[in-house]
Structures are given as structure tokens and as C-alpha cells.
Protein backbone atom coordinates (compact mmCIF):
# COMPACT_ATOMS: atom_id res chain seq x y z
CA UNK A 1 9.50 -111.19 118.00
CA UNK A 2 9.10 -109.77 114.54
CA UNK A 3 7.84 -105.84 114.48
CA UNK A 4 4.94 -106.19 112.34
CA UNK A 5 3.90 -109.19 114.89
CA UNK A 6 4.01 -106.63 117.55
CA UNK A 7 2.04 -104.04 115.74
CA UNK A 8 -0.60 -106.58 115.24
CA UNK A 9 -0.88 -107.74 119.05
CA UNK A 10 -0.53 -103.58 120.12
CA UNK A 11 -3.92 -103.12 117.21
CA UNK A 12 -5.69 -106.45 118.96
CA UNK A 13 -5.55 -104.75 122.73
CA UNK A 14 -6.92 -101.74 121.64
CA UNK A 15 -9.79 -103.34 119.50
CA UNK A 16 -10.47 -105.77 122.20
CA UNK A 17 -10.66 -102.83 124.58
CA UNK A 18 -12.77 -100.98 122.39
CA UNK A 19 -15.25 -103.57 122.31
CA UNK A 20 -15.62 -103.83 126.29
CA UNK A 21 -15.73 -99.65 126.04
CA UNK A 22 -18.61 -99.50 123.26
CA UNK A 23 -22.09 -98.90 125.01
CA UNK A 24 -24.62 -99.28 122.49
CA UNK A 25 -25.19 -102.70 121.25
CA UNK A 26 -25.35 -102.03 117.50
CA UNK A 27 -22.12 -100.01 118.11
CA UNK A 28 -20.66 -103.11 120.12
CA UNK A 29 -21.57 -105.59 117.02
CA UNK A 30 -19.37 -103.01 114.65
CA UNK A 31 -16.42 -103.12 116.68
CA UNK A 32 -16.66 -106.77 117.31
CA UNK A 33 -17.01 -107.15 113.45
CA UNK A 34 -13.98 -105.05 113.65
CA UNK A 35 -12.17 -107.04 116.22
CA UNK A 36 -12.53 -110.12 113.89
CA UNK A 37 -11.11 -108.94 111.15
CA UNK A 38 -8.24 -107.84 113.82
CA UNK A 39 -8.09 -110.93 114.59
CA UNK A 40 -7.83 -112.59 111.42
CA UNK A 41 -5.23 -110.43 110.35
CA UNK A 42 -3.27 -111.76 113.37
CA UNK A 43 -3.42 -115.20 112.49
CA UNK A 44 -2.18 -114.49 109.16
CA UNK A 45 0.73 -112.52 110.34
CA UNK A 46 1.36 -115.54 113.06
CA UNK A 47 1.59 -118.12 110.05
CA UNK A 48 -2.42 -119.24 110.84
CA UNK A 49 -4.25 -118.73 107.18
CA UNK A 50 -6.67 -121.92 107.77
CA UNK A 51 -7.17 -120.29 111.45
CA UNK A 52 -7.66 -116.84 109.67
CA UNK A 53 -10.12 -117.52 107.19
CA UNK A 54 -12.37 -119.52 110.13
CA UNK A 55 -12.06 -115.91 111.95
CA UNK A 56 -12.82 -114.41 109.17
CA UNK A 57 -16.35 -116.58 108.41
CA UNK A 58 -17.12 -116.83 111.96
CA UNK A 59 -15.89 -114.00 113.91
CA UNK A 60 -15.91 -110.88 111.60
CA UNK A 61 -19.21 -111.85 109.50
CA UNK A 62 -21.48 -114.29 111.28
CA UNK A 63 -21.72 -113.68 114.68
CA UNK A 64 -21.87 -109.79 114.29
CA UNK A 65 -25.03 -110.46 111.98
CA UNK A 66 -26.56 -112.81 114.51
CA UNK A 67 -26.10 -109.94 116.80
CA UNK A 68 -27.67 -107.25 114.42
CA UNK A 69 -30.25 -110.03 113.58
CA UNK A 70 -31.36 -110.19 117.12
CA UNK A 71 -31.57 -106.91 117.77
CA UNK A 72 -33.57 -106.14 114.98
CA UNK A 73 -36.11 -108.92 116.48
CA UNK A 74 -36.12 -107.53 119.87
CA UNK A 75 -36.89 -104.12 118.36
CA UNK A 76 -39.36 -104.96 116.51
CA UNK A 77 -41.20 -107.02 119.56
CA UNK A 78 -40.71 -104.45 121.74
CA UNK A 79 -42.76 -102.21 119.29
């Protein structure tokens, strides 16, 4: 296994762990946003770019907004 492919899987265990660590929610939605991009930049390094720019759209922009959206909503509900 190449050593930049190595790097990359080290930096996706400790994001992934990060996100399970987080506590608040907003901060949990960050470092999910954070664990896309991760992510993404795995794929790429594995010879995925279609893969990577789906993780990209999906995993490092939409579903952390959903999240923030959400939260906003219940916020504001609870108020």
C-alpha cells in the first residue's frame, strides 16, 4: 500500500472518531461536514473521482445542512 493511501485511511479514523466524540449537535454536523470531505479525499487518492465528487455533494454539503436545517427548526419550536 502506497504512503499517501495510508495517511489518508490514518486522517479517516481519527475524523470518524471525532465525530462519535463531538457532543453538541451543531458541533457533530461540522465534523461530519469534515468527515466528508475526508472522505472524498479518500476516494480520490483510491482512484474513485465519480465516487468522490458524490461524497462531496452528498456527504460533506447536503446532509450536514439538513442537519443544521433541522436544528434550526427544532430551536425555533422549542421557543
Amino acid at each position: 500500500m502506497d504512503t499517501l493511501q495510508t495517511i489518508i485511511l490514518i486522517f479517516v479514523g481519527v475524523a470518524g472518531t471525532a465525530v462519535v466524540l463531538v457532543r453538541r449537535p451543531v458541533d457533530q454536523a461540522i465534523a461530519l461536514s469534515f468527515y466528508g470531505l475526508i472522505l472524498a479525499l479518500m476516494f480520490f487518492v483510491f482512484q474513485a473521482p465519480d465516487v468522490a465528487m458524490s461524497q462531496i455533494a452528498i456527504g460533506a454539503v447536503a446532509l450536514p445542512l439538513m442537519i443544521l436545517l433541522a436544528l434550526a427548526k427544532i430551536r425555533r419550536d422549542a421557543e
